[in-house]
Structure formats: C-alpha cells, structure tokens
N, C-alpha and C. Protein backbone atom coordinates (compact mmCIF):
# COMPACT_ATOMS: atom_id res chain seq x y z
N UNK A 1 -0.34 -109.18 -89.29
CA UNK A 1 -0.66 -107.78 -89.53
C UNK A 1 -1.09 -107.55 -90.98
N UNK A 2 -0.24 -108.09 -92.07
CA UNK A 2 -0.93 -107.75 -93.33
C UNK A 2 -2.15 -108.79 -93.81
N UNK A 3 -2.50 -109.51 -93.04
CA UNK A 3 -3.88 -110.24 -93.21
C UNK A 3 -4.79 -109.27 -92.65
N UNK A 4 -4.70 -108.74 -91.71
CA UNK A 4 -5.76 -107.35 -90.86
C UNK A 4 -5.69 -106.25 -91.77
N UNK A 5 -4.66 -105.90 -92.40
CA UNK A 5 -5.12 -104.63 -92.70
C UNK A 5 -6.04 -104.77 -93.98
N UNK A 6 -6.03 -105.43 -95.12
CA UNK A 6 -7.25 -105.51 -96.24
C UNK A 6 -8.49 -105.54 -95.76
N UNK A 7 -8.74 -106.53 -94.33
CA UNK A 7 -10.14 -106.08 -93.91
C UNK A 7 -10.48 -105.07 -93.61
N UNK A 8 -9.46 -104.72 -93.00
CA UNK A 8 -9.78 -102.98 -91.73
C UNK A 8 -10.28 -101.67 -92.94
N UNK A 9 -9.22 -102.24 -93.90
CA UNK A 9 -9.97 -101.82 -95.70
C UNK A 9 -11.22 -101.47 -96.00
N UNK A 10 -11.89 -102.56 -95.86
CA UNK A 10 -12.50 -102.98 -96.58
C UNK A 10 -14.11 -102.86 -95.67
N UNK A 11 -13.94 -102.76 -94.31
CA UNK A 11 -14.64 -102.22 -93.49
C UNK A 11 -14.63 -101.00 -93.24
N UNK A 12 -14.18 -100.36 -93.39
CA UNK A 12 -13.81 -98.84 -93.67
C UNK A 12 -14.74 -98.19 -94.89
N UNK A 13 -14.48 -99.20 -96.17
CA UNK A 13 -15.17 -99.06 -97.36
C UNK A 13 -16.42 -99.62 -97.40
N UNK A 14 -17.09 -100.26 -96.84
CA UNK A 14 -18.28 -100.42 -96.40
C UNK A 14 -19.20 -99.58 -95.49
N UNK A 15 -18.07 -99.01 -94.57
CA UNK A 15 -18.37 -98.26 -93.39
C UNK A 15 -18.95 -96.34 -94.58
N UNK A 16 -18.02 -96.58 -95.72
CA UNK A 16 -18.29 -94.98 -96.16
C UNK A 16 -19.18 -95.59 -97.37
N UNK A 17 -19.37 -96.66 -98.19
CA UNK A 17 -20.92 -96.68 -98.78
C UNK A 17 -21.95 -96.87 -97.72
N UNK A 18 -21.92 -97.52 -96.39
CA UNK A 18 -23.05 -97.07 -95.86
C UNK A 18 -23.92 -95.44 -95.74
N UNK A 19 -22.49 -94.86 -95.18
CA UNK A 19 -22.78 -93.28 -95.39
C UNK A 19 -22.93 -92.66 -96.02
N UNK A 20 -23.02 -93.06 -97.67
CA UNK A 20 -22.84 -92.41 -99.06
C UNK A 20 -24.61 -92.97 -98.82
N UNK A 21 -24.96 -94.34 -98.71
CA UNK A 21 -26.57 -94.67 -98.82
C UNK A 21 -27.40 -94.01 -97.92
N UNK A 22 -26.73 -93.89 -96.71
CA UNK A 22 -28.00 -93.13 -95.53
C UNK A 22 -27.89 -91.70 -95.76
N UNK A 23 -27.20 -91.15 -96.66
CA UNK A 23 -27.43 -89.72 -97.03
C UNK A 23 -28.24 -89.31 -97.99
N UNK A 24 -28.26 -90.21 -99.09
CA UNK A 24 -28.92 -90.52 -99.78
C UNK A 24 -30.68 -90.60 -99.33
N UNK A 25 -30.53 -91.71 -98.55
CA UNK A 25 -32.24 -92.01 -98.15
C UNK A 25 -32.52 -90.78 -97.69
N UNK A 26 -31.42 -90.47 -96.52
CA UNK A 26 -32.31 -88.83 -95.48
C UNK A 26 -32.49 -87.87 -96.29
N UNK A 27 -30.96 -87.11 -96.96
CA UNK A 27 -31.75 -85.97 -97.69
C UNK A 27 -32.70 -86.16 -98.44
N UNK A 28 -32.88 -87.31 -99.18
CA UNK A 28 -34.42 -87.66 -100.09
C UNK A 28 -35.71 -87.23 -98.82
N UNK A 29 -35.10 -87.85 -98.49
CA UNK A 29 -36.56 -88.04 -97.28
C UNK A 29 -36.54 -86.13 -96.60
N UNK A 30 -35.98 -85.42 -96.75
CA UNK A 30 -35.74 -84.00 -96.55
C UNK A 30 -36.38 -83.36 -97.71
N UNK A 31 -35.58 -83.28 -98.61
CA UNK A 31 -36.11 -83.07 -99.33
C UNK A 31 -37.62 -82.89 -100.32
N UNK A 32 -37.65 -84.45 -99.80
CA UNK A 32 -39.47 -84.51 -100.26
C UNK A 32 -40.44 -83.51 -99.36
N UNK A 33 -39.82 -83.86 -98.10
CA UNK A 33 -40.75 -83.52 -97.08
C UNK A 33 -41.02 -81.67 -97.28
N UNK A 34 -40.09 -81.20 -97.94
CA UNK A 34 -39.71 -79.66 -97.95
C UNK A 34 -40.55 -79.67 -99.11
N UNK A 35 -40.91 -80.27 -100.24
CA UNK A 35 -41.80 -80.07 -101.32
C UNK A 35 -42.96 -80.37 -101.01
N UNK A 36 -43.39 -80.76 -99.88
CA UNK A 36 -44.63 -81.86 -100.08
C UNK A 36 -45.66 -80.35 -100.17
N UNK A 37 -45.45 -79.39 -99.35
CA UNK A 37 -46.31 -78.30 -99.34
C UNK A 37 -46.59 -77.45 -101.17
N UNK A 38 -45.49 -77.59 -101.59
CA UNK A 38 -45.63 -76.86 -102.85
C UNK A 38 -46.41 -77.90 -104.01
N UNK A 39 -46.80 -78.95 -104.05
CA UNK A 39 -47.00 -79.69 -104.73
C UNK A 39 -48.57 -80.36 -104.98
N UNK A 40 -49.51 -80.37 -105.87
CA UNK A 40 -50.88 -80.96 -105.93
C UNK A 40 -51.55 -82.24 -105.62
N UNK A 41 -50.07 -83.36 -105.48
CA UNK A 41 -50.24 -84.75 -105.73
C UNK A 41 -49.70 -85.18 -104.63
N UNK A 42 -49.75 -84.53 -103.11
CA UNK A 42 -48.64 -84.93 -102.34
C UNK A 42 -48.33 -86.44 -102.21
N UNK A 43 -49.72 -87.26 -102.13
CA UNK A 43 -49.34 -88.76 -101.65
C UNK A 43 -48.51 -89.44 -103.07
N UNK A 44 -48.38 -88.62 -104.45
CA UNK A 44 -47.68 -89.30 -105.41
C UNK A 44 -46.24 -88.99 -104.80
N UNK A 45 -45.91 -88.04 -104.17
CA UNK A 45 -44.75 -87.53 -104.50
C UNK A 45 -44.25 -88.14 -102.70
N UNK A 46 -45.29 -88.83 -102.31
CA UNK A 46 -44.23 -89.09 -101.30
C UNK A 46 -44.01 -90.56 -101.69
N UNK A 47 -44.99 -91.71 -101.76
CA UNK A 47 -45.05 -92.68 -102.58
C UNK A 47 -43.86 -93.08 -103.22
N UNK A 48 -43.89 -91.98 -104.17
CA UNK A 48 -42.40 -91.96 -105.09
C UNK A 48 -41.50 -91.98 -104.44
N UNK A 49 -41.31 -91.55 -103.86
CA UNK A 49 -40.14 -90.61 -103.36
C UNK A 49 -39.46 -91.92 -102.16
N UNK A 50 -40.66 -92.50 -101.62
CA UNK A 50 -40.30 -93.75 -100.63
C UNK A 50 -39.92 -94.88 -101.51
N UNK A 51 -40.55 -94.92 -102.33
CA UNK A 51 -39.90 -96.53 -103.28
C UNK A 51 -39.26 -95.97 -103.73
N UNK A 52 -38.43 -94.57 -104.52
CA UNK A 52 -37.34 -95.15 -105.01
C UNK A 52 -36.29 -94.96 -104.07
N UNK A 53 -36.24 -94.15 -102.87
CA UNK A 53 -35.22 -94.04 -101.88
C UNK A 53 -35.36 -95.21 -100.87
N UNK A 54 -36.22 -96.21 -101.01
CA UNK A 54 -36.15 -97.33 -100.58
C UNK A 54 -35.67 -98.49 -101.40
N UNK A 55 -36.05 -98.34 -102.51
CA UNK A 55 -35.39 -99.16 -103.53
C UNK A 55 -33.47 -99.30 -104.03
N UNK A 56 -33.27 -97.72 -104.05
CA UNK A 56 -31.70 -97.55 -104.18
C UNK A 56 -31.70 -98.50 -102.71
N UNK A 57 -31.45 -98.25 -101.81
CA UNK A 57 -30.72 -97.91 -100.42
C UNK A 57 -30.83 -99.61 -100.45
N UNK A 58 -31.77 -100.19 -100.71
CA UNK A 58 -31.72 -102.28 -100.43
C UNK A 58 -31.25 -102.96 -101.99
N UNK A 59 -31.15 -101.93 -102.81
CA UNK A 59 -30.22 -102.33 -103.88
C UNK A 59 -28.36 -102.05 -103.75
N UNK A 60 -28.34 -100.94 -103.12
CA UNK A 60 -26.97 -101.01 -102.41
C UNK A 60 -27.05 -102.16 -101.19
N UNK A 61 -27.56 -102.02 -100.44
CA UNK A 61 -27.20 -102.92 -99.55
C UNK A 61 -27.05 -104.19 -100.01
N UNK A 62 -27.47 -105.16 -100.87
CA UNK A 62 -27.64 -106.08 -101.48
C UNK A 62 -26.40 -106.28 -102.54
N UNK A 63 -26.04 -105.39 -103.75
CA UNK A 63 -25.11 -105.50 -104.35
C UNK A 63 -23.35 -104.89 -103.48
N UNK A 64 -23.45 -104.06 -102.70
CA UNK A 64 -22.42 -103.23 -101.98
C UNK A 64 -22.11 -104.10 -101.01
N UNK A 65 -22.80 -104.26 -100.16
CA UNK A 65 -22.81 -104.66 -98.74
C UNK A 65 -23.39 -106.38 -98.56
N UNK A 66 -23.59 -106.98 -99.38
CA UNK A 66 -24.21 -108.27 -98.89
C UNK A 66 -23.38 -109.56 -99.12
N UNK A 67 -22.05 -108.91 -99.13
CA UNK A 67 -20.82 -110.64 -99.42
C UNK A 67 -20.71 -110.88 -98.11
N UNK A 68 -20.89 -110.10 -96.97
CA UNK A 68 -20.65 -111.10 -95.63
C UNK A 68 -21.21 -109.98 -94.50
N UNK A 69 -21.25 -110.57 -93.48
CA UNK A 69 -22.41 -109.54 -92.17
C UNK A 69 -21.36 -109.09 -91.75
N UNK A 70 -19.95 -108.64 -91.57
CA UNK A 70 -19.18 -108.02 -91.42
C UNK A 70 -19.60 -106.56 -92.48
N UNK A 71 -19.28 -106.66 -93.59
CA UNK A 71 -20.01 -105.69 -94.53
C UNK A 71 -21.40 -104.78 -94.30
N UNK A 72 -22.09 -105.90 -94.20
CA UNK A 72 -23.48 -105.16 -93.39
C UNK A 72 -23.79 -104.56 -92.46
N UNK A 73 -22.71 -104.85 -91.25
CA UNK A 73 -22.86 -104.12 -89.91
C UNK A 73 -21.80 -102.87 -90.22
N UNK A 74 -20.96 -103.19 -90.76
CA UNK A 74 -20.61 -101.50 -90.89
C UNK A 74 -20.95 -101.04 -92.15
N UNK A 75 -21.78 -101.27 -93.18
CA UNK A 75 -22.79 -99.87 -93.83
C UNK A 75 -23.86 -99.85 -93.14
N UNK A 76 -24.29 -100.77 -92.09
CA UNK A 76 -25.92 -100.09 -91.51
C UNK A 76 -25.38 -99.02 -90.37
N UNK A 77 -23.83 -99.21 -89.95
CA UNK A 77 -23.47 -98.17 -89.11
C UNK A 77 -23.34 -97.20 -89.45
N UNK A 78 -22.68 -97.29 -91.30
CA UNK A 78 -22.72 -96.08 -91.54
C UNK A 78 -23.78 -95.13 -92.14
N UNK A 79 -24.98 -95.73 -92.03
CA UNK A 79 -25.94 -95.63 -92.40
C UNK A 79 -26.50 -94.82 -91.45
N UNK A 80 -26.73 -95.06 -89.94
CA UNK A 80 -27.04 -94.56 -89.05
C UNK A 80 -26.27 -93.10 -88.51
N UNK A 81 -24.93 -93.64 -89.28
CA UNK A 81 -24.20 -91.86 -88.95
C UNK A 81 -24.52 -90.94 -89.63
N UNK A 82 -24.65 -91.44 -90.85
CA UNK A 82 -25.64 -90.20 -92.26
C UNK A 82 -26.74 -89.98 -91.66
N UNK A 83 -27.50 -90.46 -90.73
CA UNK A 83 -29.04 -89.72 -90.41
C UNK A 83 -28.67 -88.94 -89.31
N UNK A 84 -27.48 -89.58 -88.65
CA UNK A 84 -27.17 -87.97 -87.71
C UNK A 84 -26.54 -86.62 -88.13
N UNK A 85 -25.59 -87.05 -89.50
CA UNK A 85 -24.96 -85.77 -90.20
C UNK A 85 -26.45 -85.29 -90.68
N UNK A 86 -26.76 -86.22 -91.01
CA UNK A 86 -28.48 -85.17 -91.94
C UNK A 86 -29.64 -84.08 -90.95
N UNK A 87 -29.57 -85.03 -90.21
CA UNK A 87 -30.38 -84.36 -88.94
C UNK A 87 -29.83 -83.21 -88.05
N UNK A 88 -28.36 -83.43 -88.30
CA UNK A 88 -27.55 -81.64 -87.80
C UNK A 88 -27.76 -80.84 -88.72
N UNK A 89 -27.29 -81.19 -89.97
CA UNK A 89 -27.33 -80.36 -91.06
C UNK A 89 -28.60 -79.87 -91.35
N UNK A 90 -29.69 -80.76 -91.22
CA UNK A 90 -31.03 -80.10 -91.68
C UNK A 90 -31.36 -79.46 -90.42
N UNK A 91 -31.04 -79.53 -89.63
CA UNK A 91 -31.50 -79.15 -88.51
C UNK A 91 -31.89 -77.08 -88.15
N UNK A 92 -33.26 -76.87 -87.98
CA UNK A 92 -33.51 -75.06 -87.90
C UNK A 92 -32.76 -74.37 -87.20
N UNK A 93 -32.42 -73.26 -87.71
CA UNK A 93 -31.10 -72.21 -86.62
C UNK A 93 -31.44 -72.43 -85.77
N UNK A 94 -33.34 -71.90 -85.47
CA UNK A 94 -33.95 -71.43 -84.20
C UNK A 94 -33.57 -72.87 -83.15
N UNK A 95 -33.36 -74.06 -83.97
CA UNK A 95 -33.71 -75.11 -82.58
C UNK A 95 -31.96 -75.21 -82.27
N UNK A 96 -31.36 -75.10 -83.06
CA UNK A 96 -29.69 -75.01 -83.15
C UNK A 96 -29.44 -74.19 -81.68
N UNK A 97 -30.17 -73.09 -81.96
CA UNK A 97 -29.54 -72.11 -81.13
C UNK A 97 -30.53 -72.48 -79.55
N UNK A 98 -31.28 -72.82 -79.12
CA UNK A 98 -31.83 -73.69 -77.96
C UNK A 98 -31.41 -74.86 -77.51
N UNK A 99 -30.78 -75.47 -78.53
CA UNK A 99 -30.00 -76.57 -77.98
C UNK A 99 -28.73 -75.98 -77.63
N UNK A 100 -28.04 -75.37 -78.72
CA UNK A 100 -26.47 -74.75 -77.95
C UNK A 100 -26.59 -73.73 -76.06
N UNK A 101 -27.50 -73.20 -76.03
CA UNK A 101 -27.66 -72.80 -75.18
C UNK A 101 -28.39 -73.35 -74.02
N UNK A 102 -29.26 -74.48 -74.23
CA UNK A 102 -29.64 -75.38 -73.24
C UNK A 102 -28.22 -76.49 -72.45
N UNK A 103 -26.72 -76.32 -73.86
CA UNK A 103 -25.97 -77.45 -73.25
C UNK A 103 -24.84 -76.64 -72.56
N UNK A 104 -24.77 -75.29 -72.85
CA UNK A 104 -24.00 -74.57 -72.44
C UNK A 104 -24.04 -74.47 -70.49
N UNK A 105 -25.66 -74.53 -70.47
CA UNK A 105 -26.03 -73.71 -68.63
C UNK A 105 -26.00 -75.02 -67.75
C-alpha cells in the first residue's frame, strides 16, 4: 500500500499539469479567435498565437510530463478534460440554453 500511494500521487499531479496545459492551449486558442476580428494582421496574430501556445504546451509536456508514459497518459488526459471545461465555459448562452432544453424533452 505505501508503494501505491506516491504513484497514485504523482499521477494525480500529472493528471492536474495536464489540465493546467490544456487550459492554457484552449483559452489561448479562445481567446485569439475572439480578437482575430478586431485586429489588422490577423494571420500574424494567429501564427503567433499557435507557436507560442504550441510551443508552451510540448515544452510542458517534455519537461513536466516526459519521465515515463504513465506521466504522459495522464496529462494528455488531463489535457483533454481542459478542452471540455473550456468548451462549457466558452460555450454561448443561446446554444447553452438549446442544449439544456433539447436534454431535458
């Protein structure tokens, strides 16, 4: 039992920098997308905006996550749960409220 629990640790802590990185990439990737209209240079600013939120996110994965594929499979999981918190959260009242009521009937 106390050999299990430092991993269960430690996968846990992998499991929440994954989710600290895929929040990271999405709201970037939100974010940009919400400026791209206000802005003169759009292909700079998406450009940008993809290398460096591509650059953090495989520099974490690499320094955070890359001592063993145990590590890796749970920050790419938690990676994948940040694009669903992001995608509720960003998500429009108007479609909020069509989905709550499409699951309700």
């Amino acid at each position: 039992m106390s050999e299990i629990l430092p991993l269960v640790w430690e996968l846990l802590w992998a499991l929440v920098e994954g989710v600290l990185l895929g929040v990271f990439f999405y709201a970037g990737l939100w974010w940009t997308v919400r400026r791209l209209s206000s802005v003169k240079q759009v292909g700079l600013l998406f450009l940008g905006s993809l290398l460096l939120r591509t650059a953090v996110v495989m520099l974490g994965f690499y320094f955070l996550l890359g001592d063993s594929w145990q590590h890796l499979l749970a920050g790419l999981s938690g990676f994948v749960v940040a694009r669903v918190i992001v995608i509720r959260l960003t998500r429009p009242v108007d479609k909020l409220k069509t989905t709550v009521m499409a699951d309700s009937s």
